[in-house]
C-alpha atoms as a PDB file:
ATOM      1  CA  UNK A   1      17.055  11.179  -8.653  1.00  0.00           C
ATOM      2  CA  UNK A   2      13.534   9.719  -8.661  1.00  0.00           C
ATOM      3  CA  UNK A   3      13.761   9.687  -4.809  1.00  0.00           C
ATOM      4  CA  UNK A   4      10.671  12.219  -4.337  1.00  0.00           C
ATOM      5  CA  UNK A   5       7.004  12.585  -5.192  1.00  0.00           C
ATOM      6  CA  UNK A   6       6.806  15.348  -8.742  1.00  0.00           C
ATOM      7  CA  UNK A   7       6.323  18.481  -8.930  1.00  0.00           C
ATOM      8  CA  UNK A   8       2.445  19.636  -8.466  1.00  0.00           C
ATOM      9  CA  UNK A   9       0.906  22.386  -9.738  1.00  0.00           C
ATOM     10  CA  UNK A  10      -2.930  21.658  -8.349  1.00  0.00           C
ATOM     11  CA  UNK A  11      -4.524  19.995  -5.202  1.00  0.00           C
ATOM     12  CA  UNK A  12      -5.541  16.987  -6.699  1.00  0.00           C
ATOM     13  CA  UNK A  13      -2.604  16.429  -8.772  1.00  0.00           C
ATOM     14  CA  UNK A  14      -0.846  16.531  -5.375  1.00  0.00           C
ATOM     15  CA  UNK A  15      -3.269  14.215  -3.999  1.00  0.00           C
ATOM     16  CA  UNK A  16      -2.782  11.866  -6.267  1.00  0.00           C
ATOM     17  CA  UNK A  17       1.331  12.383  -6.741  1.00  0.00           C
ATOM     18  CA  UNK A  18       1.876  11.641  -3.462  1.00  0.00           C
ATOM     19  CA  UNK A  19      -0.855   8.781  -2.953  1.00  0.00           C
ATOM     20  CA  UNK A  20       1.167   7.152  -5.749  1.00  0.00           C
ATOM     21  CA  UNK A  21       4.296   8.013  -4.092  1.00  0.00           C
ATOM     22  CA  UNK A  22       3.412   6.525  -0.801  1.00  0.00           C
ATOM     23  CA  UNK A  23       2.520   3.134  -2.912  1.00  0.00           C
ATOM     24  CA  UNK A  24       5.521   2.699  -4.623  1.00  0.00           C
ATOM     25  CA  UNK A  25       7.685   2.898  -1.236  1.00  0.00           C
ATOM     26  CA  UNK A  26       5.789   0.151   0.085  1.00  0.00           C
ATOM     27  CA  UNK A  27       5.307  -1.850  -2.968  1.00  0.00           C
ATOM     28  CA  UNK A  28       9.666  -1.741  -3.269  1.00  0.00           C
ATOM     29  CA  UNK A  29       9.930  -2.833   0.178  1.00  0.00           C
ATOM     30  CA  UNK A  30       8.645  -6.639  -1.507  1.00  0.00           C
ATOM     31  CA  UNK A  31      11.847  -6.059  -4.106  1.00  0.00           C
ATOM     32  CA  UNK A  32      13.979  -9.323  -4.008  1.00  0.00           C
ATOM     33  CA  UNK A  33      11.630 -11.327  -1.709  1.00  0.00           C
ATOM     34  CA  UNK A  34      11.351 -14.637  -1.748  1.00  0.00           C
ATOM     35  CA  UNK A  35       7.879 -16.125  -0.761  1.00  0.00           C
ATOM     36  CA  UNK A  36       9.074 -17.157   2.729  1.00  0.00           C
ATOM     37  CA  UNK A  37      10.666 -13.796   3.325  1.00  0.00           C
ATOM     38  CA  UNK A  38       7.630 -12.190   1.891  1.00  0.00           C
ATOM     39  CA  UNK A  39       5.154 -14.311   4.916  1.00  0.00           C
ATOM     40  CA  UNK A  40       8.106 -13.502   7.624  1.00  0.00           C
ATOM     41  CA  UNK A  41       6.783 -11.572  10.736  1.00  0.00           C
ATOM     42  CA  UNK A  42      10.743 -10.108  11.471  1.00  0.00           C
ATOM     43  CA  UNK A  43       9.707  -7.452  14.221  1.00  0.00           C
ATOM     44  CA  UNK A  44       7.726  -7.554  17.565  1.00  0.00           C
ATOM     45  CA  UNK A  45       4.080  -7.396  15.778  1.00  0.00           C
ATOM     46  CA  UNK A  46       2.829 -10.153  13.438  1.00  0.00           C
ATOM     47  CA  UNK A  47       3.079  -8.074  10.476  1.00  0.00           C
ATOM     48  CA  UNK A  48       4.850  -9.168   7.067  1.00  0.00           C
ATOM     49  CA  UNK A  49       5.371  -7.574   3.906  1.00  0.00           C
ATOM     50  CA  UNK A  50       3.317  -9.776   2.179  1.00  0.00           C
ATOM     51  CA  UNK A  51       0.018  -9.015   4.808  1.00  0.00           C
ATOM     52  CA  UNK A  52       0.957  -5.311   4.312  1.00  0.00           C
ATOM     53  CA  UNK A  53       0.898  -4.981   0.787  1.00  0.00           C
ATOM     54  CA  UNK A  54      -2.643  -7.712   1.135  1.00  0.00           C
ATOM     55  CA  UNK A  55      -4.411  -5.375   3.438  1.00  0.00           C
ATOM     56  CA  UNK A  56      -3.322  -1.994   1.364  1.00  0.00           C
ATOM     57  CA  UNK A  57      -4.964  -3.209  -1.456  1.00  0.00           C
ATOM     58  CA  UNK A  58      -8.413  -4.475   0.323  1.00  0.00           C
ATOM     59  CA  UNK A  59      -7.943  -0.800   2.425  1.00  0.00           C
ATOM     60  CA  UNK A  60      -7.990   1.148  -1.636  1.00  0.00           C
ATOM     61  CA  UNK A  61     -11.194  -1.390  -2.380  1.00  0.00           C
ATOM     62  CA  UNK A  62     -12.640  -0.463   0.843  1.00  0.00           C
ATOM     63  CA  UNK A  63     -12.331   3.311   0.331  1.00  0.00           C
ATOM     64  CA  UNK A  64     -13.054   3.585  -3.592  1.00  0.00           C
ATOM     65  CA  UNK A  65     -15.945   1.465  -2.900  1.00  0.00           C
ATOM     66  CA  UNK A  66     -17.250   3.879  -0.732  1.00  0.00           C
ATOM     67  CA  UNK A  67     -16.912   6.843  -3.353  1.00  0.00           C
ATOM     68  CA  UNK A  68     -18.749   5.105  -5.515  1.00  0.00           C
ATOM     69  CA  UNK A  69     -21.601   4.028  -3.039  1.00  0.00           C
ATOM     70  CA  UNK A  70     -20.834   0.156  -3.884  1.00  0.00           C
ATOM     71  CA  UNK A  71     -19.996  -3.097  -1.584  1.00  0.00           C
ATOM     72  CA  UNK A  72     -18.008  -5.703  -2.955  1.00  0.00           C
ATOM     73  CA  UNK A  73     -18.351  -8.523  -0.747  1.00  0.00           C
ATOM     74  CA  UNK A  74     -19.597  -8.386   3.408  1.00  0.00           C
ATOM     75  CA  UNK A  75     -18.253  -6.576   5.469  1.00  0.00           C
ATOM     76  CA  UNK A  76     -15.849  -7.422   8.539  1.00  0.00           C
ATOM     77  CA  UNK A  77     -18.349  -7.146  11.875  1.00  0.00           C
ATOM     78  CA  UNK A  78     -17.448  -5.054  14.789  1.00  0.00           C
ATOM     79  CA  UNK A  79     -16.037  -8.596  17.055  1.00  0.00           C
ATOM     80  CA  UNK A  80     -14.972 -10.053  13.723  1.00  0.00           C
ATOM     81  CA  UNK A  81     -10.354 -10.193  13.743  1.00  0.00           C
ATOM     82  CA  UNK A  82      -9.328  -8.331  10.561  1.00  0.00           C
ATOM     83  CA  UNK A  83      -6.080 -10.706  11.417  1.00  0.00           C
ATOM     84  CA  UNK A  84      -6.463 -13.210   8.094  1.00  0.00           C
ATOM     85  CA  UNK A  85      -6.232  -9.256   5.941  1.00  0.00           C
ATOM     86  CA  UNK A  86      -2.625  -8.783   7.554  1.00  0.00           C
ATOM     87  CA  UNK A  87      -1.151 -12.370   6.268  1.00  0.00           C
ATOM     88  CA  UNK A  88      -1.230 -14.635   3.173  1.00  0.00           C
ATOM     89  CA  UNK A  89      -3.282 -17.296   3.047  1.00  0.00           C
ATOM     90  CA  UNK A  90      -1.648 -20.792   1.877  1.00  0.00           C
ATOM     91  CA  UNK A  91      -2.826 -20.044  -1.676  1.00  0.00           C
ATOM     92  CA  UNK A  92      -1.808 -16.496  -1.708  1.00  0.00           C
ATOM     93  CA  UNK A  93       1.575 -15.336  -3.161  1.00  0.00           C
ATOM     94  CA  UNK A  94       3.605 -11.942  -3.352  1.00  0.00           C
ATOM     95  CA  UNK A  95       2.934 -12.307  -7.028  1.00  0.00           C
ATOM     96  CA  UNK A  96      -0.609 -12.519  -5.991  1.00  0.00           C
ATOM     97  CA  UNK A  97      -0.724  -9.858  -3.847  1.00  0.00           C
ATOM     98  CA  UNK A  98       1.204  -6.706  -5.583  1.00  0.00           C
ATOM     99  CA  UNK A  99      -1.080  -7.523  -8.696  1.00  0.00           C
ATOM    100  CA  UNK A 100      -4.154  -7.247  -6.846  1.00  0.00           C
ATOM    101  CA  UNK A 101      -2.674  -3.915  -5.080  1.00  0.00           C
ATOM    102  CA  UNK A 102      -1.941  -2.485  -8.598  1.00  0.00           C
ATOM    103  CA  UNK A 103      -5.271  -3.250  -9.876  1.00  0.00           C
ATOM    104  CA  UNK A 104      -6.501  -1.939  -7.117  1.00  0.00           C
ATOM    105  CA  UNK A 105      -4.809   1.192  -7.391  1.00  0.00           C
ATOM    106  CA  UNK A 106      -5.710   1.868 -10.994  1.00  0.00           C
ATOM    107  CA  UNK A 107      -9.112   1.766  -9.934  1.00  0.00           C
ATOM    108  CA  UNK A 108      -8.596   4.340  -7.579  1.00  0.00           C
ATOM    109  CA  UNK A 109      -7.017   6.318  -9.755  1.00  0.00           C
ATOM    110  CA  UNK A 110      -9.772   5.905 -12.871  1.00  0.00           C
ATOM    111  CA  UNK A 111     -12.018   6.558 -10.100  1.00  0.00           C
ATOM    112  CA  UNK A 112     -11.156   9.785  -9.384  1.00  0.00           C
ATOM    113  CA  UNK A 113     -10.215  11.264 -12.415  1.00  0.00           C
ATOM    114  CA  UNK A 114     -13.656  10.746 -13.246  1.00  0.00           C
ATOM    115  CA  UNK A 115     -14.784  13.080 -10.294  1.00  0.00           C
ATOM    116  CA  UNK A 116     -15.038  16.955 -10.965  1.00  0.00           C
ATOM    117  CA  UNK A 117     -15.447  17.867  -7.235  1.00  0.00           C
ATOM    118  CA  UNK A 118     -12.776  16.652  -4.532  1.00  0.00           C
ATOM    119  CA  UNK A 119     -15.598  18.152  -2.208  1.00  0.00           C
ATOM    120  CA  UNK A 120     -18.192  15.548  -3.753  1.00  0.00           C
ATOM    121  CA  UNK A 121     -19.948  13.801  -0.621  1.00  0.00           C
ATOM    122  CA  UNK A 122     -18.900  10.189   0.563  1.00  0.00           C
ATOM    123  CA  UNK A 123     -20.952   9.060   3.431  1.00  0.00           C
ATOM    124  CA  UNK A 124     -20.198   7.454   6.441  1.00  0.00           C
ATOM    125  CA  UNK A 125     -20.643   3.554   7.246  1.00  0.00           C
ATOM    126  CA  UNK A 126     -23.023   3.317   9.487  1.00  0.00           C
ATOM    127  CA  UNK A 127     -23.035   0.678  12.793  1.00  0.00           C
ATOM    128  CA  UNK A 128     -19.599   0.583  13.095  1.00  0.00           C
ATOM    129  CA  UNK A 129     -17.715   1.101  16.135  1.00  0.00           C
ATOM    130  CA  UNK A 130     -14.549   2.973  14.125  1.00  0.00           C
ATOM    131  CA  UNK A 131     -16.578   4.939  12.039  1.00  0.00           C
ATOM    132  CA  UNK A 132     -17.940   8.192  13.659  1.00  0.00           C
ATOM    133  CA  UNK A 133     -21.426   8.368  14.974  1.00  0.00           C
ATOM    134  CA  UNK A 134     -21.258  11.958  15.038  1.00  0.00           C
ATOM    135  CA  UNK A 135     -20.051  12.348  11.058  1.00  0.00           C
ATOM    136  CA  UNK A 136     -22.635  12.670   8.702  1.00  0.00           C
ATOM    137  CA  UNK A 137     -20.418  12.354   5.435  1.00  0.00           C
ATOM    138  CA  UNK A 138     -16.569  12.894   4.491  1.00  0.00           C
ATOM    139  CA  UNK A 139     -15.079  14.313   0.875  1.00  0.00           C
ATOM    140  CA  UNK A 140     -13.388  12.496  -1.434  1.00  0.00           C
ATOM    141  CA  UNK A 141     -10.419  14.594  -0.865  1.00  0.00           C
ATOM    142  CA  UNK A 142     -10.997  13.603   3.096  1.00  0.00           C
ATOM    143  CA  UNK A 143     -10.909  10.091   0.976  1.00  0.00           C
ATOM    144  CA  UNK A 144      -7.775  10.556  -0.678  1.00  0.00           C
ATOM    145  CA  UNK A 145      -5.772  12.003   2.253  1.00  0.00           C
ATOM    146  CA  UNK A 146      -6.693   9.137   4.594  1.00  0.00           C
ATOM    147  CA  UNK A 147      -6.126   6.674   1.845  1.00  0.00           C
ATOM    148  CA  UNK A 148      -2.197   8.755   2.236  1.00  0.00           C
ATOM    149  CA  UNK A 149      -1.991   8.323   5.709  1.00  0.00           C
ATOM    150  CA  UNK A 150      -2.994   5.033   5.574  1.00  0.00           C
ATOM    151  CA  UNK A 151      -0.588   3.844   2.876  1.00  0.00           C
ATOM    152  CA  UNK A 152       2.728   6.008   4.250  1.00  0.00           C
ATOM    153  CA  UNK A 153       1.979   4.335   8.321  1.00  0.00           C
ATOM    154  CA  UNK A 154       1.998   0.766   6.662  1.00  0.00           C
ATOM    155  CA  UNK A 155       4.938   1.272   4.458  1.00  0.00           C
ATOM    156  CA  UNK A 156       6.942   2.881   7.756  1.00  0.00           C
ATOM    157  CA  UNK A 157       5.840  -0.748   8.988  1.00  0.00           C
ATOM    158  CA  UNK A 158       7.272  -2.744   5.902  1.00  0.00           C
ATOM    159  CA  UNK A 159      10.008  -0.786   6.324  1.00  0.00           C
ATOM    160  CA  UNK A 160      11.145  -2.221   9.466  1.00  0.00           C
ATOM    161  CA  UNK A 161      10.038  -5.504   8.761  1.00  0.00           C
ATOM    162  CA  UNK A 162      11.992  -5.528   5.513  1.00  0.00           C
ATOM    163  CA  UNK A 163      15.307  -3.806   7.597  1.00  0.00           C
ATOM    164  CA  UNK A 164      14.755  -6.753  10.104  1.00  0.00           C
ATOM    165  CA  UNK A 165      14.905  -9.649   7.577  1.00  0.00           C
ATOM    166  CA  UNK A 166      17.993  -8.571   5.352  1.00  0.00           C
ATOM    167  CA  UNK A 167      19.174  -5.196   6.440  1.00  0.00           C
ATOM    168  CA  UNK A 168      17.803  -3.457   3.080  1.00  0.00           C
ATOM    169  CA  UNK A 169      16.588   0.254   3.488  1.00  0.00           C
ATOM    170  CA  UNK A 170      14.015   2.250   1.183  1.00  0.00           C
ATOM    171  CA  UNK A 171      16.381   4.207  -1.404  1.00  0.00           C
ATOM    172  CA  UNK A 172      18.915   1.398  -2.410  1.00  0.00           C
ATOM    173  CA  UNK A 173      16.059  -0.340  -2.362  1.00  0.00           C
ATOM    174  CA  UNK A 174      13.936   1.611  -4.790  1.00  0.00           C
ATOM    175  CA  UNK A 175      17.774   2.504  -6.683  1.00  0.00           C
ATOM    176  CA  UNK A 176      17.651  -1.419  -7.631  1.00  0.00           C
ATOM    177  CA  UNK A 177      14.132  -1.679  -8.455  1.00  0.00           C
ATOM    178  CA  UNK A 178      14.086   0.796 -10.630  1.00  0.00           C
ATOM    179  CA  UNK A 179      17.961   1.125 -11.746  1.00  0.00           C
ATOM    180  CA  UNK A 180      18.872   4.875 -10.776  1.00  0.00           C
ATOM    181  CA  UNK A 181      21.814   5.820 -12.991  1.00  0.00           C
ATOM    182  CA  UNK A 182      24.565   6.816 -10.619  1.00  0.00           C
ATOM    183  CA  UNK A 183      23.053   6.825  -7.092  1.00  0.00           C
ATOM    184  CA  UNK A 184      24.759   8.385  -4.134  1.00  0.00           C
ATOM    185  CA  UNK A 185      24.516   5.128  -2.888  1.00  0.00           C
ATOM    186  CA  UNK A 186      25.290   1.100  -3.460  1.00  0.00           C
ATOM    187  CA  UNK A 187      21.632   0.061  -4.744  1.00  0.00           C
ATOM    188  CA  UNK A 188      20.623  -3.179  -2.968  1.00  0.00           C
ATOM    189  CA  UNK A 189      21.706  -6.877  -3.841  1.00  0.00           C
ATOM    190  CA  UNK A 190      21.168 -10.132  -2.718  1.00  0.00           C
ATOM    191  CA  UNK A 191      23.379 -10.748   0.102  1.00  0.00           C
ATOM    192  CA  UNK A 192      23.492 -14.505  -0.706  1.00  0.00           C
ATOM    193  CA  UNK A 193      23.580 -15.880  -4.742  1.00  0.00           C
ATOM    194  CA  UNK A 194      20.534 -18.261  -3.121  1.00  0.00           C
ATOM    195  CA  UNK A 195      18.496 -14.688  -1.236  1.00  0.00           C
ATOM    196  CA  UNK A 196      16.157 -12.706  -2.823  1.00  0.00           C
ATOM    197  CA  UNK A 197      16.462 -14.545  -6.783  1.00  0.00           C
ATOM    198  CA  UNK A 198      12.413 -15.411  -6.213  1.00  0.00           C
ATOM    199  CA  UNK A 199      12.298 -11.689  -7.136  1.00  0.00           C
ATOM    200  CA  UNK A 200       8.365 -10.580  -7.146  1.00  0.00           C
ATOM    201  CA  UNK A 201       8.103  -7.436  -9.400  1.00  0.00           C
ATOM    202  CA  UNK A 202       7.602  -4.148  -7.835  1.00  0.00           C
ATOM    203  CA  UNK A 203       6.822  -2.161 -11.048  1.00  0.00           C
END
């Protein structure tokens, strides 16, 4: 049962098993959406799926960008709200959104396969009130492992937001995304013939 990251034999295979891992259980947590669902804030904070899986992919820019010594775009001041990078714009859709994270995180990936050293210096943005004065430079394995925590704290996020608006939990969840033969389990289905058919693909 595909329910775990693979086997690993070498750090940065494990690095990069489990940032993949951590992607794919928030990326499943948009299975069977529709586009209203997607945008719906269902707990206490204004977070949606839809703004999670948004922000996860500008966060992978952000950080790959930084490997490389390269800025796409300006970047957010520190008494500028990062609020608009949680939520879809008008013009934005799920569809929208999981491509961008997927491009997003093959870039990472190339990215990194083309680096011999894990230990290879990134350094730090400077003028910044969350970035520390005191740090001089990270690694790109300091990269990679923040780029983990980062992804696995949102998708604990999407998964109570996702609970909240239909009940639906991470494994039958990923079981009907990715149709497990013979789960342990009954894999998730619209509870409703008119919930969840606006499915966005999670693949």
């Amino acid at each position: 049962m595909p329910g775990f990251a693979p086997p690993v034999a070498d750090e940065r295979t494990a690095l990069t098993a489990y940032l993949a891992h951590q992607r794919r259980a928030l990326r499943v947590t948009a299975h069977g959406l529709t586009e209203e669902q997607a945008r719906t804030a269902a707990s206490a904070s204004e977070l949606s799926i839809g703004g999670l899986i948004k922000h996860a992919a500008r966060c992978e820019t952000f950080w790959t960008d930084l490997i490389l010594q390269q800025r796409r775009g300006p970047q957010r001041t520190a008494d500028e709200s990062d609020a608009d990078e949680f939520r879809l714009a008008p013009h934005e859709s799920l569809a929208d959104v999981l491509a961008a994270y997927a491009e997003a995180a093959e870039r990472t990936d190339a990215v990194i396969a083309g680096i011999a050293d894990l230990g290879q210096a990134v350094p730090v943005p400077r003028g910044l009130p969350w970035f520390p004065e005191e740090v001089g430079e990270w690694s790109v394995r300091w990269v990679l492992l923040h780029l983990i925590e980062e992804t696995a704290r949102h998708g604990g996020h999407a998964d109570v937001i996702r609970e909240s608006i239909d009940g639906a939990t991470l494994y039958p969840l990923l079981a009907a995304a990715e149709a497990w033969p013979d789960p342990w389990f009954e894999p998730w289905a619209p509870a409703s013939p008119g919930v969840g058919r606006q499915q966005a693909p999670v693949d």
